[in-house]
PDB file of N, CA and C in Angstrom:
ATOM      1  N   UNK A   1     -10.925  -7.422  17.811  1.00  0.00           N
ATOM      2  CA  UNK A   1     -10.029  -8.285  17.094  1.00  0.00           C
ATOM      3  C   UNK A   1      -8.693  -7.583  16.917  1.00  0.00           C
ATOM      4  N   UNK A   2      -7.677  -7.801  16.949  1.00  0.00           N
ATOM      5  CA  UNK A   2      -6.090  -7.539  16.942  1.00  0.00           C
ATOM      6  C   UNK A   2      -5.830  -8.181  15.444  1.00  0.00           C
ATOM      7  N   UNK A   3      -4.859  -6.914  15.251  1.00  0.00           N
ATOM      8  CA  UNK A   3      -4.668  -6.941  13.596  1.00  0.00           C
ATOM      9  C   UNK A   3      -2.863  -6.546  13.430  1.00  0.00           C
ATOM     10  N   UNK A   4      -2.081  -6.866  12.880  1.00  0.00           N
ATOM     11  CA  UNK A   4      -0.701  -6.863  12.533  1.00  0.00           C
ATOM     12  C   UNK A   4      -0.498  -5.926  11.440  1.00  0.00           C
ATOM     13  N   UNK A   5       0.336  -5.058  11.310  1.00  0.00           N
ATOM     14  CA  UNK A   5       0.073  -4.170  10.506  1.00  0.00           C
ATOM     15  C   UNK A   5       1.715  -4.251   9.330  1.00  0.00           C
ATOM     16  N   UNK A   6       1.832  -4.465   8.145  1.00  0.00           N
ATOM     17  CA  UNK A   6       3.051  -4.167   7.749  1.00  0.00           C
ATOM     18  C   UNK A   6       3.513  -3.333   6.475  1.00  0.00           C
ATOM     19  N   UNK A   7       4.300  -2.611   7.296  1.00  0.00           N
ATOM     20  CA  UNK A   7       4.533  -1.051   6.391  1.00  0.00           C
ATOM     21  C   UNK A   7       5.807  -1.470   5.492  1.00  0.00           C
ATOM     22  N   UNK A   8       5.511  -0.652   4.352  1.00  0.00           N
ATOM     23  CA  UNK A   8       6.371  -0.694   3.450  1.00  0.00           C
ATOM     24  C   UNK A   8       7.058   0.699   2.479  1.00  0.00           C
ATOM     25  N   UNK A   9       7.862   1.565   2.356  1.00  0.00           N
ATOM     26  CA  UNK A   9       8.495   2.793   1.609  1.00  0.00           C
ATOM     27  C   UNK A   9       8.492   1.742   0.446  1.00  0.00           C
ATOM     28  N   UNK A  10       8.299   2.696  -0.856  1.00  0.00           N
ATOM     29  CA  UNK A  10       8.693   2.605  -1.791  1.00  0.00           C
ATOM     30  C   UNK A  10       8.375   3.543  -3.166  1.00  0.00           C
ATOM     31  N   UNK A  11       8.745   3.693  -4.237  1.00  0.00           N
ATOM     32  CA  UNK A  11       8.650   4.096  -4.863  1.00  0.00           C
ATOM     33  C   UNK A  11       7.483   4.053  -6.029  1.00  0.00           C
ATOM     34  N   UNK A  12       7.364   5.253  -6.664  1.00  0.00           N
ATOM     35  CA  UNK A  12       6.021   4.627  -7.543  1.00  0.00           C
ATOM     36  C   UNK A  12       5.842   3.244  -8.446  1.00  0.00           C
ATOM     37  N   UNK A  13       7.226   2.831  -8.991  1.00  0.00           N
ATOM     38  CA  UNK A  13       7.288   2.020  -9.894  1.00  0.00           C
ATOM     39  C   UNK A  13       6.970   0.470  -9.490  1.00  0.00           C
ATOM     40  N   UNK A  14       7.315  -0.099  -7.834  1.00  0.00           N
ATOM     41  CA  UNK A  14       7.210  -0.816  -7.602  1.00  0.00           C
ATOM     42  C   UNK A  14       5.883  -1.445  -6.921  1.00  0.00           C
ATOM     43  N   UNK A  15       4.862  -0.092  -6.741  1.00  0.00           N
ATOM     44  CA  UNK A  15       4.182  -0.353  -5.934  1.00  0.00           C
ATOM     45  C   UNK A  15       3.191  -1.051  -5.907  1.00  0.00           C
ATOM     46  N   UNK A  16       2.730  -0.878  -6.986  1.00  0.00           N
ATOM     47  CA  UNK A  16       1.410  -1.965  -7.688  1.00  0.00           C
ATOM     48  C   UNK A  16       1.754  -3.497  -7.822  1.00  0.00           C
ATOM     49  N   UNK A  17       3.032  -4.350  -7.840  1.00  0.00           N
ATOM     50  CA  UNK A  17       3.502  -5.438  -8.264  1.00  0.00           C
ATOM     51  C   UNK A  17       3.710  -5.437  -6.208  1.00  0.00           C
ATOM     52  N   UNK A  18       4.050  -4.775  -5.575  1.00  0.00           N
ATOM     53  CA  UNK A  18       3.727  -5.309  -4.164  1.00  0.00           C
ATOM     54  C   UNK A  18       3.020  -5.426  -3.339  1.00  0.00           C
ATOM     55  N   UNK A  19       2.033  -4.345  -3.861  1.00  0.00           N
ATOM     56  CA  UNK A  19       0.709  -4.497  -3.286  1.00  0.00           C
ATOM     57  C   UNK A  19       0.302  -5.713  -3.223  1.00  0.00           C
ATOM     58  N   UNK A  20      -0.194  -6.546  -4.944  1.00  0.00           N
ATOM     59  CA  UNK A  20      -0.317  -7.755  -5.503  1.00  0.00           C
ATOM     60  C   UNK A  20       0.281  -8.671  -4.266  1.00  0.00           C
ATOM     61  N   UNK A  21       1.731  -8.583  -3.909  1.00  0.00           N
ATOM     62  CA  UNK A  21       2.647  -9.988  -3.599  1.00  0.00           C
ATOM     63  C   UNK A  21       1.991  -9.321  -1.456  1.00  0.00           C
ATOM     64  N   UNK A  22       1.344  -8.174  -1.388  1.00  0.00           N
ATOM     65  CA  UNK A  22       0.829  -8.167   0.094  1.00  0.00           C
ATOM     66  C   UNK A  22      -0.624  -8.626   0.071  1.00  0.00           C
ATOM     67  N   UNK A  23      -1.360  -8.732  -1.085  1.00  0.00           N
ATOM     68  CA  UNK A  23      -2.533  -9.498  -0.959  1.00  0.00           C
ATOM     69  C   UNK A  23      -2.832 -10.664  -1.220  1.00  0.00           C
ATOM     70  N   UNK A  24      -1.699 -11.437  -1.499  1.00  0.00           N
ATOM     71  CA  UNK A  24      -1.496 -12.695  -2.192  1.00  0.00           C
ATOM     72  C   UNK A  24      -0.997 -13.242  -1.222  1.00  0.00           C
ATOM     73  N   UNK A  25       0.059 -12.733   0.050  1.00  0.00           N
ATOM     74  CA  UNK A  25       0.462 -13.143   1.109  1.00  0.00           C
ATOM     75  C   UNK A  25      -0.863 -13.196   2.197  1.00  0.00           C
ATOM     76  N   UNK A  26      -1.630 -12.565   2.050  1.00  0.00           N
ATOM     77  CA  UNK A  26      -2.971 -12.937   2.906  1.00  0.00           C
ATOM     78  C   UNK A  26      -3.320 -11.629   3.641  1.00  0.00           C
ATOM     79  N   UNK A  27      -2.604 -10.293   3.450  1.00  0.00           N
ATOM     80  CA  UNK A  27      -3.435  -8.896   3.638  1.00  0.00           C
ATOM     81  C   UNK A  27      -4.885  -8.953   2.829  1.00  0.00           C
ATOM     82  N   UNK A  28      -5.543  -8.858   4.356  1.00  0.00           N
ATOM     83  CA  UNK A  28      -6.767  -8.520   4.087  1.00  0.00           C
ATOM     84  C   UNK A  28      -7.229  -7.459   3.680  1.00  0.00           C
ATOM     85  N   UNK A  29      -6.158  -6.231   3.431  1.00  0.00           N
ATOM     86  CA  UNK A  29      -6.537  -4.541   3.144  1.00  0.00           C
ATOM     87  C   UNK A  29      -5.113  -3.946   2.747  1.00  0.00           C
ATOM     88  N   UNK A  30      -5.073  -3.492   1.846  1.00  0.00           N
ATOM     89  CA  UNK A  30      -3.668  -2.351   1.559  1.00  0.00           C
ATOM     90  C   UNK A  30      -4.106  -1.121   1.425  1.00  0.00           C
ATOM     91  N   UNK A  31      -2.976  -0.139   1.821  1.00  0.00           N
ATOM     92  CA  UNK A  31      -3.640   1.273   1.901  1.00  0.00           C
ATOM     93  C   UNK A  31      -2.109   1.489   1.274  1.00  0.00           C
ATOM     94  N   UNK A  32      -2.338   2.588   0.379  1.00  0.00           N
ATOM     95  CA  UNK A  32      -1.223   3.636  -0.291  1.00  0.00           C
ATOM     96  C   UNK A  32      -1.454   5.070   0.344  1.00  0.00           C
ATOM     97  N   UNK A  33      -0.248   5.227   0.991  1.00  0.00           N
ATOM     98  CA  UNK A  33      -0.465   6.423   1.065  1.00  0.00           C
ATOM     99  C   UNK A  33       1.091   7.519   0.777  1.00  0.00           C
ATOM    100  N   UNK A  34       1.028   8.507   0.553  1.00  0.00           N
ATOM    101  CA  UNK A  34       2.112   9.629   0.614  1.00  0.00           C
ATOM    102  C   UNK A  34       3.393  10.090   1.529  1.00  0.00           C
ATOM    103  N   UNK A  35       4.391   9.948   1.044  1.00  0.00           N
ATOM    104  CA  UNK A  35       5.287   9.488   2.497  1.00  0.00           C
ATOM    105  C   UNK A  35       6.306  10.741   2.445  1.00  0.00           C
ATOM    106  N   UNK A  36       5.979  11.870   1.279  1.00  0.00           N
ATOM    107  CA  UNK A  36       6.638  13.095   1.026  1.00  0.00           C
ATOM    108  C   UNK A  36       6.102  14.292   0.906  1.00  0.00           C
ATOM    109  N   UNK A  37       4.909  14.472   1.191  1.00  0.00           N
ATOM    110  CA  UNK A  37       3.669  15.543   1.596  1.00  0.00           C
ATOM    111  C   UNK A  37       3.674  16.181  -0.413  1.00  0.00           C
ATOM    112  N   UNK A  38       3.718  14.935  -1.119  1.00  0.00           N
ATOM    113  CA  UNK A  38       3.244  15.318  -2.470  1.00  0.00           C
ATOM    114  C   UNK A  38       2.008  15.766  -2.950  1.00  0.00           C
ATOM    115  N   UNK A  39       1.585  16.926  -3.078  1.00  0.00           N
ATOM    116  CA  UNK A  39       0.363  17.318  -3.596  1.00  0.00           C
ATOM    117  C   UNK A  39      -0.255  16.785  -5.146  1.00  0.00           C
ATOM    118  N   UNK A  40      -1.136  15.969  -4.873  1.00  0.00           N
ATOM    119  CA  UNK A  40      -2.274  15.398  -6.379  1.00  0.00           C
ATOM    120  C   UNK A  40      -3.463  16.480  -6.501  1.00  0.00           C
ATOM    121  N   UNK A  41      -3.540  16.859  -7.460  1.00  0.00           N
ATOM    122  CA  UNK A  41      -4.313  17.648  -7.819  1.00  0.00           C
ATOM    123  C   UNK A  41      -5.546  16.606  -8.260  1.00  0.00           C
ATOM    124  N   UNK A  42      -6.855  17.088  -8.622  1.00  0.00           N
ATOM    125  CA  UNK A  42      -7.969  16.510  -8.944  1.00  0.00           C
ATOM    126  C   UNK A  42      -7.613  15.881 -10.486  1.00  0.00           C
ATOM    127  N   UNK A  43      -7.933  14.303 -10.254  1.00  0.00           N
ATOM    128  CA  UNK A  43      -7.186  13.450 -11.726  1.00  0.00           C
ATOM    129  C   UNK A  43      -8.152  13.828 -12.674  1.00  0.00           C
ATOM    130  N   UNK A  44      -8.147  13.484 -13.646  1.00  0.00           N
ATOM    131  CA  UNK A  44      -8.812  13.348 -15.315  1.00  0.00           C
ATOM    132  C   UNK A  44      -9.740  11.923 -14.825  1.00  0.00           C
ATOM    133  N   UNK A  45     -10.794  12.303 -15.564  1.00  0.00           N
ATOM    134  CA  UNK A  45     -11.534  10.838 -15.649  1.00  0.00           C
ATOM    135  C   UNK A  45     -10.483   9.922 -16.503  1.00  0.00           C
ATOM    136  N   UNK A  46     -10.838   8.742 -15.176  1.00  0.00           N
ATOM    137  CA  UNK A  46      -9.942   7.529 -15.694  1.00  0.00           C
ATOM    138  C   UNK A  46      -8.654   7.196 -15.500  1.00  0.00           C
ATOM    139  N   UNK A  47      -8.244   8.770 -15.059  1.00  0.00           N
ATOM    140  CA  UNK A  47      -6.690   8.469 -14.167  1.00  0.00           C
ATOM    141  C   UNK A  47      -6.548   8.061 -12.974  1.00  0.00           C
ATOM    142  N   UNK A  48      -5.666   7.044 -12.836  1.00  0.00           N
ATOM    143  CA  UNK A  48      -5.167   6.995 -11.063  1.00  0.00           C
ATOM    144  C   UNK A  48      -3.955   7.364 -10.787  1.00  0.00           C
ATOM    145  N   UNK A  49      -3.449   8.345 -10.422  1.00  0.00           N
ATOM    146  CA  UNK A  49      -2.124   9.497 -10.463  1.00  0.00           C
ATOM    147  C   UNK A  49      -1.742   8.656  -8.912  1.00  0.00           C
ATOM    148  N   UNK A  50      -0.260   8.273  -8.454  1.00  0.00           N
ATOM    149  CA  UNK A  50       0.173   7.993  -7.345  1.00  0.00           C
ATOM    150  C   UNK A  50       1.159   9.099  -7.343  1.00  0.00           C
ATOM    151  N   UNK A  51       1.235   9.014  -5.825  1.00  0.00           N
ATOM    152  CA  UNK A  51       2.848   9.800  -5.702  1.00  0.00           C
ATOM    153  C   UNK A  51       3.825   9.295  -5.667  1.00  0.00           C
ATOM    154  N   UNK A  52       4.984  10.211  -5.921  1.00  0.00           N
ATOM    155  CA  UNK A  52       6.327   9.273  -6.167  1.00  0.00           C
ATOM    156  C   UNK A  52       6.923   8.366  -5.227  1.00  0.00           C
ATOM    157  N   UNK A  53       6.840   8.972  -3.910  1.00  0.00           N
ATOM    158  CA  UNK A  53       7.215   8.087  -3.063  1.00  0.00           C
ATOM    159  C   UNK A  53       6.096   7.265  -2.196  1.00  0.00           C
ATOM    160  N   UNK A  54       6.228   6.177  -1.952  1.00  0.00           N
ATOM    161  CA  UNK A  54       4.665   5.680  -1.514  1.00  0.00           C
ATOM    162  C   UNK A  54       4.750   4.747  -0.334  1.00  0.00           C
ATOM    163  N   UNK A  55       4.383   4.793   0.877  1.00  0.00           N
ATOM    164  CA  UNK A  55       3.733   4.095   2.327  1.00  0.00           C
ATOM    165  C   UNK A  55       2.417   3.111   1.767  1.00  0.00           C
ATOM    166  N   UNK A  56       3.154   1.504   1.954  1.00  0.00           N
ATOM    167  CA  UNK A  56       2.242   0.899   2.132  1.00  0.00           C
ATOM    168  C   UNK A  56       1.899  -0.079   2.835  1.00  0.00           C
ATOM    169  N   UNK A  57       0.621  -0.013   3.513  1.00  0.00           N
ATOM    170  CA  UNK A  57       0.578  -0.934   4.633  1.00  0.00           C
ATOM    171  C   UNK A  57      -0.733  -1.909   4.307  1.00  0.00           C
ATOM    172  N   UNK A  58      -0.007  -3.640   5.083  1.00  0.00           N
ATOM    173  CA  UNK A  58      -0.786  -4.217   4.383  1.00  0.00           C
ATOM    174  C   UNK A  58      -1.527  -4.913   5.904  1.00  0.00           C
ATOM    175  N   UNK A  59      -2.920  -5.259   5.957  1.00  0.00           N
ATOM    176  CA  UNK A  59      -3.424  -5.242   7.291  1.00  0.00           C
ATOM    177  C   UNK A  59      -3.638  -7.082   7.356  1.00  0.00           C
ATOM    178  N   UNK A  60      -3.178  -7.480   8.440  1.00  0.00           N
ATOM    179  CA  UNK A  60      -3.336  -8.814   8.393  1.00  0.00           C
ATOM    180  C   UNK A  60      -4.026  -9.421   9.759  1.00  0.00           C
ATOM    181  N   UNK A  61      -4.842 -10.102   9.520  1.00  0.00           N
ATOM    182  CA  UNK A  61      -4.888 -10.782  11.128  1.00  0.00           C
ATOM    183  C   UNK A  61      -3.979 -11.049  12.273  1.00  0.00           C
ATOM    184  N   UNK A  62      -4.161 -11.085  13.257  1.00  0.00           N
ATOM    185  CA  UNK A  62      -3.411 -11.283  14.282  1.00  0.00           C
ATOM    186  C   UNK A  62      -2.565 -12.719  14.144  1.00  0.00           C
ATOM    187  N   UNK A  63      -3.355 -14.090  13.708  1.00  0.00           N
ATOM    188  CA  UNK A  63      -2.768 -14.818  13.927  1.00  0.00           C
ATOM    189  C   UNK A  63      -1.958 -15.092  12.405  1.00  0.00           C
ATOM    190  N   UNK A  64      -1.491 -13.975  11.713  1.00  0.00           N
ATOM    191  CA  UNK A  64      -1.286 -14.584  10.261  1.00  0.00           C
ATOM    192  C   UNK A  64       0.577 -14.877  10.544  1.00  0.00           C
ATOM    193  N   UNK A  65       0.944 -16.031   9.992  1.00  0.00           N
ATOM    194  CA  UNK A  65       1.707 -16.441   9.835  1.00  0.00           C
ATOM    195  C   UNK A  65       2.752 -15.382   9.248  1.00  0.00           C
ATOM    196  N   UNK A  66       3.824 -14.440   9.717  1.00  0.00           N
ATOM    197  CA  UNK A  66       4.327 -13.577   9.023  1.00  0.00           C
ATOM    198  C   UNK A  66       5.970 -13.738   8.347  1.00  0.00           C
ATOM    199  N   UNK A  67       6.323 -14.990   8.249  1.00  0.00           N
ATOM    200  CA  UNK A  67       7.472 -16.102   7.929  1.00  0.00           C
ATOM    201  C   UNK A  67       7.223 -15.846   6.741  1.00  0.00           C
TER     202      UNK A  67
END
């Protein structure tokens, strides 16, 4: 199956409110990842620590409408 992939830079603050607007657009999967080789140390129970700058890609079907 063929899958469309769309990447996004951004910062920590925005990232959670676009994730939302890439799974709401019909990404079937988002991945966060590190786009400044920021080291996270092991979190505290109950934390989810991001890095400041953040790669996110949202995975969509081939035939998804990307308009």
């Amino acid at each position: 199956m063929s899958w469309l992939q769309l990447r996004l830079d951004t910062d920590k603050a925005p990232a959670d409110g676009l994730e939302d607007q890439l799974l709401t657009a019909g990404a079937l999967s988002v991945t966060l990842e590190d786009r400044e080789d920021e080291s996270l140390l092991e979190p505290g129970v109950g934390e989810t620590p991001l890095w400041q700058a953040i790669r996110l890609t949202g995975l969509f079907p081939a035939d998804a409408d990307m308009d």
